[in-house]
PDB file of N, CA and C in Angstrom:
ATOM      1  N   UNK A   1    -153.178  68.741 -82.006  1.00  0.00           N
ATOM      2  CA  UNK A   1    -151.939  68.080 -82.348  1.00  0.00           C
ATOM      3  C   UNK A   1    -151.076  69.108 -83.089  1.00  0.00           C
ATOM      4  N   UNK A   2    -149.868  69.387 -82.549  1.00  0.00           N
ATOM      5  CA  UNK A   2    -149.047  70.355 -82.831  1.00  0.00           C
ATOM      6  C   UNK A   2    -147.108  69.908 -83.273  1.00  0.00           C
ATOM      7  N   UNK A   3    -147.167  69.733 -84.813  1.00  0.00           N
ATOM      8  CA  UNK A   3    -145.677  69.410 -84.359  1.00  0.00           C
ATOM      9  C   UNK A   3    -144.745  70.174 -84.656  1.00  0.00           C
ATOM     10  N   UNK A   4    -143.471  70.465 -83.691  1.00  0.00           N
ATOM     11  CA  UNK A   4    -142.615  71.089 -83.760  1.00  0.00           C
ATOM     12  C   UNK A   4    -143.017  72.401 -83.198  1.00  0.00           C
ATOM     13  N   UNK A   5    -143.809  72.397 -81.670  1.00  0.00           N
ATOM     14  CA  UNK A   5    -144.627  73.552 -81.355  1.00  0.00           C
ATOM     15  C   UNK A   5    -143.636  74.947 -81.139  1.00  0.00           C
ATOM     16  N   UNK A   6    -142.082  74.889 -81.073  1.00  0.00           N
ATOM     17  CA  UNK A   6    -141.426  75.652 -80.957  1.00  0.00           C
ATOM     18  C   UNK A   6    -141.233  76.739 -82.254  1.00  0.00           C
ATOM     19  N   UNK A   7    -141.922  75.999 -83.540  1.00  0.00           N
ATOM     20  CA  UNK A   7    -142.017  76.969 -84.819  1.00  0.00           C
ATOM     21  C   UNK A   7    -142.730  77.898 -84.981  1.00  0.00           C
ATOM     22  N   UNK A   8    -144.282  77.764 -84.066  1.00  0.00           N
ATOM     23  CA  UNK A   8    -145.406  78.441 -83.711  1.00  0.00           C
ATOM     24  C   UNK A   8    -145.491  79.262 -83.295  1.00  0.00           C
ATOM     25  N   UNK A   9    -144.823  79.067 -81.655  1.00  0.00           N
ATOM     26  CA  UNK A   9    -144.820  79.676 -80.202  1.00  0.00           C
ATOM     27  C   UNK A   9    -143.670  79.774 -79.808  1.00  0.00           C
ATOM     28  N   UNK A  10    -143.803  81.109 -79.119  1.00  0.00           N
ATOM     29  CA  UNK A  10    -142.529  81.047 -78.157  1.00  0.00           C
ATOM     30  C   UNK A  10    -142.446  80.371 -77.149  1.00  0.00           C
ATOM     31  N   UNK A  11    -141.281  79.957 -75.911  1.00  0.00           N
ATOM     32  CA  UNK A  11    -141.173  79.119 -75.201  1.00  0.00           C
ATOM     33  C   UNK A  11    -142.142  79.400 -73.999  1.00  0.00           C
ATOM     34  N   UNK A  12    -142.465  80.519 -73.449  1.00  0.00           N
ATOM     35  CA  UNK A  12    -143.557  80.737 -72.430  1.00  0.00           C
ATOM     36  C   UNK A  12    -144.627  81.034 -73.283  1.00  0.00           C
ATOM     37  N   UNK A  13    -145.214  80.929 -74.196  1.00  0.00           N
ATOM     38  CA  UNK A  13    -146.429  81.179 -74.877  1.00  0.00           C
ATOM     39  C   UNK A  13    -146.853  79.452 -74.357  1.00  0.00           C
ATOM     40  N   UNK A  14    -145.791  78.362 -75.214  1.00  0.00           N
ATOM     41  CA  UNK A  14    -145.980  76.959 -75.023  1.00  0.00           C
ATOM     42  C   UNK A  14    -146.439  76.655 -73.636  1.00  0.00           C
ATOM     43  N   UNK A  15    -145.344  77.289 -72.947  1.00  0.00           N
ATOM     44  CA  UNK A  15    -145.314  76.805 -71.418  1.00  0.00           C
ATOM     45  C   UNK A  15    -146.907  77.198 -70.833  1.00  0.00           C
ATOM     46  N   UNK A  16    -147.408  78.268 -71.021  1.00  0.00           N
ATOM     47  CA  UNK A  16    -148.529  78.414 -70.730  1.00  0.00           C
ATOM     48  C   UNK A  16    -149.939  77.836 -71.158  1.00  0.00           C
ATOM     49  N   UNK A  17    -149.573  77.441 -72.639  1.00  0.00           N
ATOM     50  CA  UNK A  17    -150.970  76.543 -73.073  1.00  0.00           C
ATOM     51  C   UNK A  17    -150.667  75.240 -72.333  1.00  0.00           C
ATOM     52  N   UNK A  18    -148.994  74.992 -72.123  1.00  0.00           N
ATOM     53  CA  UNK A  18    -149.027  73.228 -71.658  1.00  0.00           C
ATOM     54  C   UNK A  18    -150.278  73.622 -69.868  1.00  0.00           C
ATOM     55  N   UNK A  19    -149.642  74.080 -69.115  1.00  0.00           N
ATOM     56  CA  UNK A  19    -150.469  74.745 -68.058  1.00  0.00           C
ATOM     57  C   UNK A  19    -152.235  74.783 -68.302  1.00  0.00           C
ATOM     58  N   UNK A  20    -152.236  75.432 -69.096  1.00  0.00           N
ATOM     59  CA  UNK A  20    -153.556  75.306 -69.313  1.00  0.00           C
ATOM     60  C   UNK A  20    -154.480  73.817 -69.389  1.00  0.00           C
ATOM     61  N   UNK A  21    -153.228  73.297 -70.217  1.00  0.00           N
ATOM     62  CA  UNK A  21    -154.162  71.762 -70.654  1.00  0.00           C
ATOM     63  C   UNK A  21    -154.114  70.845 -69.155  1.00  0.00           C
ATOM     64  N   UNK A  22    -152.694  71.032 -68.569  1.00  0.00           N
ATOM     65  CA  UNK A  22    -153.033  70.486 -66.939  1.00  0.00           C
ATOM     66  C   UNK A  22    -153.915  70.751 -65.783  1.00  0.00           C
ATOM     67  N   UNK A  23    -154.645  71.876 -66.308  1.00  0.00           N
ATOM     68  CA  UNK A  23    -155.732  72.631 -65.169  1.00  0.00           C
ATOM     69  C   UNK A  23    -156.843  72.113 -65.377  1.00  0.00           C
ATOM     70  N   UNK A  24    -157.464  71.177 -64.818  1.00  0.00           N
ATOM     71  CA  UNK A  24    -158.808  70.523 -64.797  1.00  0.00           C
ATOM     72  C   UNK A  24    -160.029  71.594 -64.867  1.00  0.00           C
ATOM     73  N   UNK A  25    -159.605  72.215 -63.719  1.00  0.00           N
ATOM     74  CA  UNK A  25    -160.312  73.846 -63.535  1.00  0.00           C
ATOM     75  C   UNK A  25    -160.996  74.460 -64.959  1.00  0.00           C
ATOM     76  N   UNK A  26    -160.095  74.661 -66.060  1.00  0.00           N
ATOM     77  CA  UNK A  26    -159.997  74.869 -66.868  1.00  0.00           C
ATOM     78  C   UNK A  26    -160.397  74.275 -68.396  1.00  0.00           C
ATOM     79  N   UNK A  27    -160.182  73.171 -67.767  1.00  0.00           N
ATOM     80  CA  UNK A  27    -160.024  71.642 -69.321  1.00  0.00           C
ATOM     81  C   UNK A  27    -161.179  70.619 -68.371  1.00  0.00           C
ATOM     82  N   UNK A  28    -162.380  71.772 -69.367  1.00  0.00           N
ATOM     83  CA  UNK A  28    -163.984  71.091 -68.723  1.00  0.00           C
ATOM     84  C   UNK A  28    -164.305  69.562 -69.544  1.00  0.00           C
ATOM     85  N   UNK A  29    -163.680  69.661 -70.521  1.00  0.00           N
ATOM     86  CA  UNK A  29    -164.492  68.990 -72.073  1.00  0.00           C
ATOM     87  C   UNK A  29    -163.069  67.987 -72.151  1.00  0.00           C
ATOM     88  N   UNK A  30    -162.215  67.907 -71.296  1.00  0.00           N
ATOM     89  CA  UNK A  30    -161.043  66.881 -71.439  1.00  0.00           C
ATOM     90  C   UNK A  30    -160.190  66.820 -72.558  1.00  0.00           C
ATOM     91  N   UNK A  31    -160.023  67.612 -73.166  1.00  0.00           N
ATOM     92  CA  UNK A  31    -158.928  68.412 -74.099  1.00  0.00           C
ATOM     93  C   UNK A  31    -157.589  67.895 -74.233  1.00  0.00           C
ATOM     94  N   UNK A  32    -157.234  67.089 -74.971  1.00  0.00           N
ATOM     95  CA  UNK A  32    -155.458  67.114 -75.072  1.00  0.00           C
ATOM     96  C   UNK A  32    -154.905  67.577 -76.037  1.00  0.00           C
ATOM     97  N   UNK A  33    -153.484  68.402 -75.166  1.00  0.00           N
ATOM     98  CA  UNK A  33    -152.484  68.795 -75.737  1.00  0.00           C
ATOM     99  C   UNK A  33    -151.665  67.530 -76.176  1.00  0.00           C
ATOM    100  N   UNK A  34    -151.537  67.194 -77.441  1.00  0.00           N
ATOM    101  CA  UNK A  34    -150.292  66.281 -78.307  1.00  0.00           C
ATOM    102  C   UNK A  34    -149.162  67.263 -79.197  1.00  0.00           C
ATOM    103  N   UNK A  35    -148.176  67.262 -79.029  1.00  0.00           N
ATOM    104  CA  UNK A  35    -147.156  67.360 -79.480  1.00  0.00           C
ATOM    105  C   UNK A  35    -145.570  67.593 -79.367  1.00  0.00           C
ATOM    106  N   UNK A  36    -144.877  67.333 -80.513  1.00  0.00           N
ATOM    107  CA  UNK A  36    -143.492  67.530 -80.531  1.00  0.00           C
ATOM    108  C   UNK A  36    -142.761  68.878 -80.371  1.00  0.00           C
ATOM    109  N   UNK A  37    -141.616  68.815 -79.784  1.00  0.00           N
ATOM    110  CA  UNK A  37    -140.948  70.020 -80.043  1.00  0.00           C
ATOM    111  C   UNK A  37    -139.408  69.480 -79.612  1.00  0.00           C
ATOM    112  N   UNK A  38    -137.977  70.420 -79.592  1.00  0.00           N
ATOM    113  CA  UNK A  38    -137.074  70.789 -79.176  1.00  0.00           C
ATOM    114  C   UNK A  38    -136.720  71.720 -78.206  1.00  0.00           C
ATOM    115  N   UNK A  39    -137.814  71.880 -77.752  1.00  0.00           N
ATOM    116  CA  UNK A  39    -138.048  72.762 -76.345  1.00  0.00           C
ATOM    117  C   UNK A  39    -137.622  71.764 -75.098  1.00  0.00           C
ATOM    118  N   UNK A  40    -136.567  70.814 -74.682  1.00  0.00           N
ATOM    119  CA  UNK A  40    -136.325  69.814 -73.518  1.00  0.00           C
ATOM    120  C   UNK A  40    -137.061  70.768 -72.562  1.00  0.00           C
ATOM    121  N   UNK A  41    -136.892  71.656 -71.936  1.00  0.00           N
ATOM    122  CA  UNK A  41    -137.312  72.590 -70.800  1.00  0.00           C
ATOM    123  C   UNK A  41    -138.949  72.414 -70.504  1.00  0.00           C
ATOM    124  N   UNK A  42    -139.590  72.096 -71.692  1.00  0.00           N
ATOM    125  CA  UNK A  42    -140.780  71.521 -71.464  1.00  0.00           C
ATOM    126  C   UNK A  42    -141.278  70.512 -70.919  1.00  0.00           C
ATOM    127  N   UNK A  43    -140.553  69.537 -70.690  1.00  0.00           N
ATOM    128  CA  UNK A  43    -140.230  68.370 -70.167  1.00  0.00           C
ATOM    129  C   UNK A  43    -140.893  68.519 -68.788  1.00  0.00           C
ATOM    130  N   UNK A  44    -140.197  69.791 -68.672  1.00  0.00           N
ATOM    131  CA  UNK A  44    -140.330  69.641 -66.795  1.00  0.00           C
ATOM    132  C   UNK A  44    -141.401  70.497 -66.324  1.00  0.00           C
ATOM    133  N   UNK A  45    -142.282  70.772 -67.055  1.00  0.00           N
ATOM    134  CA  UNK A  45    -143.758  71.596 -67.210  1.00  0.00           C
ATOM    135  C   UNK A  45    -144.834  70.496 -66.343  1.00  0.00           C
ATOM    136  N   UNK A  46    -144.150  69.260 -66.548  1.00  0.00           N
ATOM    137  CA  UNK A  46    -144.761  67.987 -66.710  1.00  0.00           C
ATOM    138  C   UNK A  46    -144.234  67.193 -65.033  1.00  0.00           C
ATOM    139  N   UNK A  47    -144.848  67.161 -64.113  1.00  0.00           N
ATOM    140  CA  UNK A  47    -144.815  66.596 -62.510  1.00  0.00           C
ATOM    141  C   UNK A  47    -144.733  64.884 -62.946  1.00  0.00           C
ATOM    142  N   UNK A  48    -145.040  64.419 -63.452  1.00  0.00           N
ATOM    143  CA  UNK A  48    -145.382  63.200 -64.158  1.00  0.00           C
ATOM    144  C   UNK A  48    -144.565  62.191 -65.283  1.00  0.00           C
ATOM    145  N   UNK A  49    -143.894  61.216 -65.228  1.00  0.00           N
ATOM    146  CA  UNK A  49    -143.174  60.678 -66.360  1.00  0.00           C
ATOM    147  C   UNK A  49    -144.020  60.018 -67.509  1.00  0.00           C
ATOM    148  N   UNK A  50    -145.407  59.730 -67.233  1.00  0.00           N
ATOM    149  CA  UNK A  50    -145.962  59.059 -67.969  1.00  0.00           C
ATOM    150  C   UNK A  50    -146.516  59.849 -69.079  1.00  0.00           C
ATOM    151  N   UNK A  51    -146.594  61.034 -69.458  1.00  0.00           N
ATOM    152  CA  UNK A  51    -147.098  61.897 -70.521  1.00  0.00           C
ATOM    153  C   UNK A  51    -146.327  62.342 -71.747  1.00  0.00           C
ATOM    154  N   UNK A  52    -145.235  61.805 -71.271  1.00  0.00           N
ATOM    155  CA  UNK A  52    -144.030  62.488 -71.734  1.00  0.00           C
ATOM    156  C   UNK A  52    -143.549  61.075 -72.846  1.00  0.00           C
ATOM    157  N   UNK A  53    -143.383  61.060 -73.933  1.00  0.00           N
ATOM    158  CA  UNK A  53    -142.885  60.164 -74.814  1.00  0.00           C
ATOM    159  C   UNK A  53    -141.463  60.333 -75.888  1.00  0.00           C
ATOM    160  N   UNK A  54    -140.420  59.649 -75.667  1.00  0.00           N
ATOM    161  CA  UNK A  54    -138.817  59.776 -76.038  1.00  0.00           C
ATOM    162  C   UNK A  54    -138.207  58.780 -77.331  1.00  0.00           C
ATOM    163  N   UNK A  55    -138.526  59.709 -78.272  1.00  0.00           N
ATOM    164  CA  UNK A  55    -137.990  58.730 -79.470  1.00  0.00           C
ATOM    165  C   UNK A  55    -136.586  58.864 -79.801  1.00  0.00           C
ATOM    166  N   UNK A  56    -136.134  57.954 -80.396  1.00  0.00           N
ATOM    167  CA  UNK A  56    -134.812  57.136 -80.188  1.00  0.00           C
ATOM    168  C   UNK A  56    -134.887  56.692 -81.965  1.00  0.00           C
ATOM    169  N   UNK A  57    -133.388  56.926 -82.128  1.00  0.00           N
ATOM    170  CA  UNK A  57    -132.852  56.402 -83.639  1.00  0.00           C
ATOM    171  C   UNK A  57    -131.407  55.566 -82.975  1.00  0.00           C
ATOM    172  N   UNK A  58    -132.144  54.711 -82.891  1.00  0.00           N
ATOM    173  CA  UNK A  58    -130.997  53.425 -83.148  1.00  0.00           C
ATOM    174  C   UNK A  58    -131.093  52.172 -83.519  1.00  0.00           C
ATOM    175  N   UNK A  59    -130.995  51.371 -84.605  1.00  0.00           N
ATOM    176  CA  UNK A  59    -131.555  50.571 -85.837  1.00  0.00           C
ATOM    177  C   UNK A  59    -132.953  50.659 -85.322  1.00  0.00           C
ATOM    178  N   UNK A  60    -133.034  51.853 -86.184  1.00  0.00           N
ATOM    179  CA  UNK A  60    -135.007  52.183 -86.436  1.00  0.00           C
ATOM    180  C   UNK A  60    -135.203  53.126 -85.259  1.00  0.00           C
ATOM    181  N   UNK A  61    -135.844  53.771 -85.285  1.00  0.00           N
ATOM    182  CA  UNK A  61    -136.857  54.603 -84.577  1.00  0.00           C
ATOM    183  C   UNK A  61    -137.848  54.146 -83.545  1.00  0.00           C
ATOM    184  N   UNK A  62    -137.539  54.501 -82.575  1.00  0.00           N
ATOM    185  CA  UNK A  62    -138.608  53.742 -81.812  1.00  0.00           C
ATOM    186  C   UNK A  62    -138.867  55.267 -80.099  1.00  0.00           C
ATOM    187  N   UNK A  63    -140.468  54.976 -80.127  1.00  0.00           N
ATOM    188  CA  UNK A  63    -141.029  55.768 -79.682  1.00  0.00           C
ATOM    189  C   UNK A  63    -141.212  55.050 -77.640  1.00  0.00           C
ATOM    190  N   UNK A  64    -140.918  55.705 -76.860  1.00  0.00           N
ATOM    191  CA  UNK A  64    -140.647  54.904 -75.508  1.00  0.00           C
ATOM    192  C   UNK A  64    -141.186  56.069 -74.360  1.00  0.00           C
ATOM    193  N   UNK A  65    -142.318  55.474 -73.903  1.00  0.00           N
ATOM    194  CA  UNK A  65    -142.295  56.175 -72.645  1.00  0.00           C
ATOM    195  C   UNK A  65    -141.538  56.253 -71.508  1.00  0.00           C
ATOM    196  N   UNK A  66    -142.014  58.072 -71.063  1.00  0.00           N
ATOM    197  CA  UNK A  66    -140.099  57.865 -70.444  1.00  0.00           C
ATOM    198  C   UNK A  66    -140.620  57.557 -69.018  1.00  0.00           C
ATOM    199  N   UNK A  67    -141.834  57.299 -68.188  1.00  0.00           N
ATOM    200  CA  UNK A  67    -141.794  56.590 -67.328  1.00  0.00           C
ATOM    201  C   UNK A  67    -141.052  55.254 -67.276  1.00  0.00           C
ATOM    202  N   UNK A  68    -140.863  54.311 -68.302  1.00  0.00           N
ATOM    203  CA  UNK A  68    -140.450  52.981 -68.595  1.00  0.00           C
ATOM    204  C   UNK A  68    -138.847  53.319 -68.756  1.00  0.00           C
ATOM    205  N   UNK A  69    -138.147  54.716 -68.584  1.00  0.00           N
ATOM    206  CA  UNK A  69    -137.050  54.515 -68.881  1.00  0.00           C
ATOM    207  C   UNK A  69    -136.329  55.459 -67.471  1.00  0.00           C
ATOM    208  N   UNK A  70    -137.226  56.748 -67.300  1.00  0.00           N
ATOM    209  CA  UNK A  70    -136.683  57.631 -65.978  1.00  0.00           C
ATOM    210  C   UNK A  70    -137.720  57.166 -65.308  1.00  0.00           C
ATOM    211  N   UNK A  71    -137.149  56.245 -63.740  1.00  0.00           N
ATOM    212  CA  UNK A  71    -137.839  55.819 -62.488  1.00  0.00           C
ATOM    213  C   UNK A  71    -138.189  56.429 -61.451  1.00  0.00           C
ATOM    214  N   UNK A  72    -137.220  57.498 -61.538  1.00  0.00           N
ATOM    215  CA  UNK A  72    -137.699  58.681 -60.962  1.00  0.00           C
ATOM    216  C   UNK A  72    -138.047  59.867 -61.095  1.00  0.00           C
ATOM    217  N   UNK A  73    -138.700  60.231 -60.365  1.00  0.00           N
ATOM    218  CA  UNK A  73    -139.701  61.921 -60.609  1.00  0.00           C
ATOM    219  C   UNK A  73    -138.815  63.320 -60.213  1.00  0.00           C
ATOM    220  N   UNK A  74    -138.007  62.572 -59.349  1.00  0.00           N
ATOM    221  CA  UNK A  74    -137.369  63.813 -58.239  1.00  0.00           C
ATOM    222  C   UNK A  74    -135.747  64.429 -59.434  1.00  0.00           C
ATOM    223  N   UNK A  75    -135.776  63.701 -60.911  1.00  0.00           N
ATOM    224  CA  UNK A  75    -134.845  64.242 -61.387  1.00  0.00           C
ATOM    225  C   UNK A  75    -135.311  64.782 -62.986  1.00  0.00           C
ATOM    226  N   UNK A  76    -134.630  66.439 -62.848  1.00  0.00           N
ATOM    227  CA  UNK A  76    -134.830  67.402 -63.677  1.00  0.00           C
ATOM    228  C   UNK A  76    -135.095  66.751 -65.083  1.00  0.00           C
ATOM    229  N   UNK A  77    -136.158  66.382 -66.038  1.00  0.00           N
ATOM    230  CA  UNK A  77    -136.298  65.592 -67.094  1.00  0.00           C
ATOM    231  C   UNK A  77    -135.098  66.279 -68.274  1.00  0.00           C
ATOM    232  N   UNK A  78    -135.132  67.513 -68.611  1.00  0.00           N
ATOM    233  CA  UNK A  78    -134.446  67.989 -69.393  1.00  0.00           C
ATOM    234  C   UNK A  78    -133.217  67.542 -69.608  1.00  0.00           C
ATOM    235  N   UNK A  79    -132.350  68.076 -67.650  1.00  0.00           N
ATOM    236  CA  UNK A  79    -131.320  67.831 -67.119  1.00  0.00           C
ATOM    237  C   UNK A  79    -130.537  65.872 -67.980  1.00  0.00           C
ATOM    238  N   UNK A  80    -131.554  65.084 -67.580  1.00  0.00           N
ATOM    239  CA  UNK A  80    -131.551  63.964 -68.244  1.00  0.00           C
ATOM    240  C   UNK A  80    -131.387  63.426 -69.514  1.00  0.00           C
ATOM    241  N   UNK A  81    -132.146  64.265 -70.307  1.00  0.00           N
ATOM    242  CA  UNK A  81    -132.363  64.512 -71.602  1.00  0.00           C
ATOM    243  C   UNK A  81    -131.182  64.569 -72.370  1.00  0.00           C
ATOM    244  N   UNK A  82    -130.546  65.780 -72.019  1.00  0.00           N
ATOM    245  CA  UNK A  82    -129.108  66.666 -72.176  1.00  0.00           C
ATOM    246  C   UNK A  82    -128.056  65.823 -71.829  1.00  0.00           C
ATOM    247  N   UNK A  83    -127.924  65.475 -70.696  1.00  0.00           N
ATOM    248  CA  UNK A  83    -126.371  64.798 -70.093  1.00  0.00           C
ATOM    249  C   UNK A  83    -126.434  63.373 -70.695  1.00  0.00           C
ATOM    250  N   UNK A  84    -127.068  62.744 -71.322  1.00  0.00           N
ATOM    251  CA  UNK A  84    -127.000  61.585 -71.767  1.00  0.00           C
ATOM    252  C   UNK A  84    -127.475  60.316 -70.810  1.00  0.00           C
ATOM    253  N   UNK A  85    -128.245  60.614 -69.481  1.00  0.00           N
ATOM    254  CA  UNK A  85    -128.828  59.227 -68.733  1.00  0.00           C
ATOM    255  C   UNK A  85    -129.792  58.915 -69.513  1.00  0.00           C
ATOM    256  N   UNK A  86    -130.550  58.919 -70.022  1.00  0.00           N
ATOM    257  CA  UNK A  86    -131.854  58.562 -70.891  1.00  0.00           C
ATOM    258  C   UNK A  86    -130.987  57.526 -71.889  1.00  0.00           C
ATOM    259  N   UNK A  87    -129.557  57.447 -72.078  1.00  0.00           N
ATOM    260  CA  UNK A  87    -129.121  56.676 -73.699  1.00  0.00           C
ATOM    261  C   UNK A  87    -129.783  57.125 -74.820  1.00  0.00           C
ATOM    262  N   UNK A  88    -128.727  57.253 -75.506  1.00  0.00           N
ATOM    263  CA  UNK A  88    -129.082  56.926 -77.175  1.00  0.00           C
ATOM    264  C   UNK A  88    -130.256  58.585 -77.283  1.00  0.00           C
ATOM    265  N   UNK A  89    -129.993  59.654 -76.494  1.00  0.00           N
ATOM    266  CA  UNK A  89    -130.468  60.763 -77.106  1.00  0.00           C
ATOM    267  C   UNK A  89    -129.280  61.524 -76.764  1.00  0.00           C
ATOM    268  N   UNK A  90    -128.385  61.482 -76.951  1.00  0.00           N
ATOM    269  CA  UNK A  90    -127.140  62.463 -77.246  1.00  0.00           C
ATOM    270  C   UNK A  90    -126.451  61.673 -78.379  1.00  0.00           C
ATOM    271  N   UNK A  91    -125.365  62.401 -78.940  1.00  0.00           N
ATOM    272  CA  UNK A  91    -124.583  62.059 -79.703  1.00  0.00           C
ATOM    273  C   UNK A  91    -123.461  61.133 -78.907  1.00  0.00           C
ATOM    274  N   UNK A  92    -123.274  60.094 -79.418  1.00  0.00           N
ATOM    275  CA  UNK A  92    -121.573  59.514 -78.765  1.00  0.00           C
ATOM    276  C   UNK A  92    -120.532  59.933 -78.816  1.00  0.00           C
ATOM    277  N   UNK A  93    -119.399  60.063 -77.910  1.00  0.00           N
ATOM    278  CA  UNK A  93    -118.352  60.634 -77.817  1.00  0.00           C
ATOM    279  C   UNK A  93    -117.266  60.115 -78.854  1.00  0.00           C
ATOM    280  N   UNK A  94    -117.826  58.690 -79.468  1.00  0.00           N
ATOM    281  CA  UNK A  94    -117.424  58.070 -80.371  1.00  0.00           C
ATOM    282  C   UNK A  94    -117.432  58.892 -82.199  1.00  0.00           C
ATOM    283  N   UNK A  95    -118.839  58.949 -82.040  1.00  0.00           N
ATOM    284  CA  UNK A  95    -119.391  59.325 -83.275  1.00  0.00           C
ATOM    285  C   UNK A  95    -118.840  60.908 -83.321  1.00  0.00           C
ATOM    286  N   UNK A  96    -118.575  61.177 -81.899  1.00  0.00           N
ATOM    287  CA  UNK A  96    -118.387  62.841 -82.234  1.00  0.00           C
ATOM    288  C   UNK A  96    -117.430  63.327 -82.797  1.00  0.00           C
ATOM    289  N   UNK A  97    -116.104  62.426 -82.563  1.00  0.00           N
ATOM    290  CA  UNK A  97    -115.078  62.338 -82.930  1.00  0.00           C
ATOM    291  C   UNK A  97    -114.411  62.385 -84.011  1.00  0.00           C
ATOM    292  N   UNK A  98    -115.623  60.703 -84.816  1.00  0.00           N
ATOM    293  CA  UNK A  98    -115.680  60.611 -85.970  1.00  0.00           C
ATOM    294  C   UNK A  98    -116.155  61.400 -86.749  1.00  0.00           C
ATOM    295  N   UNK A  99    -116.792  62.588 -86.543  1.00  0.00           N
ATOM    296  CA  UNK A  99    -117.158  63.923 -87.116  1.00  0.00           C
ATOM    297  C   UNK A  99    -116.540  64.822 -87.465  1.00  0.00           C
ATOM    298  N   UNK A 100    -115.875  65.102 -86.349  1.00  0.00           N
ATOM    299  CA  UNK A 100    -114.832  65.825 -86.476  1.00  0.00           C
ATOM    300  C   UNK A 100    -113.633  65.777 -86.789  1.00  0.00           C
ATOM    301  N   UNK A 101    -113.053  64.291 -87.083  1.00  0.00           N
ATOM    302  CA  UNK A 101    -112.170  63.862 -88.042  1.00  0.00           C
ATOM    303  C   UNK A 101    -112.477  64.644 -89.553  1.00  0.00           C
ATOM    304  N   UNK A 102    -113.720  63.700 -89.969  1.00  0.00           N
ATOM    305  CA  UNK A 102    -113.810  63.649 -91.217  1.00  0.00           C
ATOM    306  C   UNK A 102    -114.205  64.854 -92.045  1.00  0.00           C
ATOM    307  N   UNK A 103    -114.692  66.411 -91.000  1.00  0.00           N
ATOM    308  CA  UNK A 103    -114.508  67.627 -91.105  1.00  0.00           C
ATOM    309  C   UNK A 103    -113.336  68.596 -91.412  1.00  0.00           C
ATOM    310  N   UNK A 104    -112.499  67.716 -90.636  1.00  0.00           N
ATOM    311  CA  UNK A 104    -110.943  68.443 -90.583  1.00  0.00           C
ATOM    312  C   UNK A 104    -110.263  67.841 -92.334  1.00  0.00           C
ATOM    313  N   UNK A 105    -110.708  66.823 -92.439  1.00  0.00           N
ATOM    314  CA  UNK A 105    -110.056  66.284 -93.530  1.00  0.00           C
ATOM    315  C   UNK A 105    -110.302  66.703 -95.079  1.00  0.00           C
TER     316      UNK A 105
END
């Protein structure tokens, strides 16, 4: 269990242990990799929506698998992540605004 694995490792150091933990070949003794990062690009290390878990701050915190939220496989998880289809993991164009108001002021 690793959090914030991007503080540790570099991004292909990660990418390669995630690899590792997907290789059966390899992962005799059934081994899991758990953890967080800000690495989105990792996302897509992952063939699978169900491994992958998407927490959300909106009244409260709440932790959501992203099979239950992306239905499909055939689109870039990151890509998703970033542009705002997932909801409520980007900033609002609302709130952004209101930021930058109250910066200028």
């Amino acid at each position: 269990m690793i959090n914030e694995i991007e503080n540790r490792f570099n991004k292909e150091i990660v990418s390669t242990l995630i690899r590792f933990f997907k290789n059966s070949q390899l992962k005799k003794k059934g081994g899991v990799l758990f953890f967080s990062t800000y690495y989105l690009e990792l996302m897509d290390e992952y063939d699978r929506n169900d491994s992958i878990f998407i927490t959300r701050n909106s009244n409260g915190i709440t932790v959501e698998n992203l099979c239950d939220i992306l239905k499909r496989n055939d689109i870039k998880k990151s890509e998703a992540y970033e542009s705002g289809y997932l909801q409520r993991t980007t900033p609002s164009y609302k709130s952004y605004m209101k930021l930058k108001k109250s910066m200028s002021e």
